[in-house]
C-alpha atoms as a PDB file:
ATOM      1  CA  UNK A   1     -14.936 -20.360  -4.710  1.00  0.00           C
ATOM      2  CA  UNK A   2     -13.294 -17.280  -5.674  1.00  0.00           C
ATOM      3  CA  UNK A   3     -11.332 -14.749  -3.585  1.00  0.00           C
ATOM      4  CA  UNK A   4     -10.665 -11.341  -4.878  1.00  0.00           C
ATOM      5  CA  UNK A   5      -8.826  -8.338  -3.503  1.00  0.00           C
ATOM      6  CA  UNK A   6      -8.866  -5.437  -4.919  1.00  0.00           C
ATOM      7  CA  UNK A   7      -7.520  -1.801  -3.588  1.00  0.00           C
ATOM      8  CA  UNK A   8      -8.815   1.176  -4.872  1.00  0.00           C
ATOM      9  CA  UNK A   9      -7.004   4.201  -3.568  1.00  0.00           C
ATOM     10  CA  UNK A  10      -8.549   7.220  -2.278  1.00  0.00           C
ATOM     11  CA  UNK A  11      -6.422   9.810  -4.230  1.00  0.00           C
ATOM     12  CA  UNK A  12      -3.727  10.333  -6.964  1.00  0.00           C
ATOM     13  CA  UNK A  13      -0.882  10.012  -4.174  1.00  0.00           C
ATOM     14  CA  UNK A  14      -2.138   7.100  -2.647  1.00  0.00           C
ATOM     15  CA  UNK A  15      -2.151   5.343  -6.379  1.00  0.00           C
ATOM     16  CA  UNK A  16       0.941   6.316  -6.886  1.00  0.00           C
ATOM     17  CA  UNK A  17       2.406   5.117  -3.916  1.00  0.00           C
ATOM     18  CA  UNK A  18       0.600   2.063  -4.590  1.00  0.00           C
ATOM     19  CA  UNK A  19       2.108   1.493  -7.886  1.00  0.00           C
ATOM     20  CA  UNK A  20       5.321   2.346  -6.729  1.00  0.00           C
ATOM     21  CA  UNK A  21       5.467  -0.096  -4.273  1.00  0.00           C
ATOM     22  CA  UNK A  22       3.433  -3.058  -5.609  1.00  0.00           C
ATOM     23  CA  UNK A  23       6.172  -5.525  -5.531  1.00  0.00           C
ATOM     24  CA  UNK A  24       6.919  -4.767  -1.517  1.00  0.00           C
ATOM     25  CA  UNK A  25       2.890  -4.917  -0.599  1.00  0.00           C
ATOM     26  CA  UNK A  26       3.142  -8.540  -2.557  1.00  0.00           C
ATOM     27  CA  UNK A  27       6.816  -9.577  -0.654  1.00  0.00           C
ATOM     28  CA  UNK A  28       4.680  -8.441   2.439  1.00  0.00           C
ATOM     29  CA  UNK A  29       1.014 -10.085   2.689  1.00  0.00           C
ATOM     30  CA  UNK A  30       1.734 -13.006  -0.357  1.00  0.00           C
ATOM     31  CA  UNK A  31       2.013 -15.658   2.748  1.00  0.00           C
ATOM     32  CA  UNK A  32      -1.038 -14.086   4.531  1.00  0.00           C
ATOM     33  CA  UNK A  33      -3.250 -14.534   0.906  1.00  0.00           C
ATOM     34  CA  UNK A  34      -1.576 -18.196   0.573  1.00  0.00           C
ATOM     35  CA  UNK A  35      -2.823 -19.057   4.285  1.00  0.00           C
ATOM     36  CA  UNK A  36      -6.054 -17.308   3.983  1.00  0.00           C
ATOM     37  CA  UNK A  37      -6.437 -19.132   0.754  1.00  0.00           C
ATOM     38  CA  UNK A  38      -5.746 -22.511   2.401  1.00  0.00           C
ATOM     39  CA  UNK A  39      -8.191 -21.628   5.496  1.00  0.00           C
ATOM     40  CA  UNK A  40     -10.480 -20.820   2.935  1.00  0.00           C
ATOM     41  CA  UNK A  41     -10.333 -23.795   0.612  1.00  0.00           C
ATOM     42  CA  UNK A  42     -10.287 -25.871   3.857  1.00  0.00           C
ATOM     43  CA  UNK A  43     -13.814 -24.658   5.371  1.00  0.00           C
ATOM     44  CA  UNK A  44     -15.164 -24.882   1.878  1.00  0.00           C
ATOM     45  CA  UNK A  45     -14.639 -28.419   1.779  1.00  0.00           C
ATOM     46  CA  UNK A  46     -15.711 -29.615   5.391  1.00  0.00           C
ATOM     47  CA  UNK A  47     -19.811 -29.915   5.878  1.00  0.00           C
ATOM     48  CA  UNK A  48     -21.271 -27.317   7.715  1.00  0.00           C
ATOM     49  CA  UNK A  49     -22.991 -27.792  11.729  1.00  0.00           C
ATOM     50  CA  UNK A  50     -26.276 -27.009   9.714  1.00  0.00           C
ATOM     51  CA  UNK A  51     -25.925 -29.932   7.374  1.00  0.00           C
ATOM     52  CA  UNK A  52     -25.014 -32.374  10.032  1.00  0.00           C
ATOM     53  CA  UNK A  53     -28.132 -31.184  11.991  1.00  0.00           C
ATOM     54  CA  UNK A  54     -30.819 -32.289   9.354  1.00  0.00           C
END
């Protein structure tokens, strides 16, 4: 499985806010994408209700 996340910004201000401030957006959501990631990783892994059904 692969997660990607991308941000495209709407205008020349927004990307250069964005580039500006890369390093706070990453301080700020890097434990969301770790838990996210984990959630993820975890539901990959169990069998789905479907499969059990058959």
């Amino acid at each position: 499985m692969t997660i990607r996340i991308s941000l495209i910004p709407s205008s020349w201000l927004y990307a250069l806010y964005v580039k500006a401030f890369k390093w706070a957006i990453r301080l700020i959501y890097d434990e969301q994408f770790k838990q996210f990631r984990i959630y993820t990783e975890a539901s990959a892994s169990k069998p789905s209700l479907a499969r059990e059904a058959e």
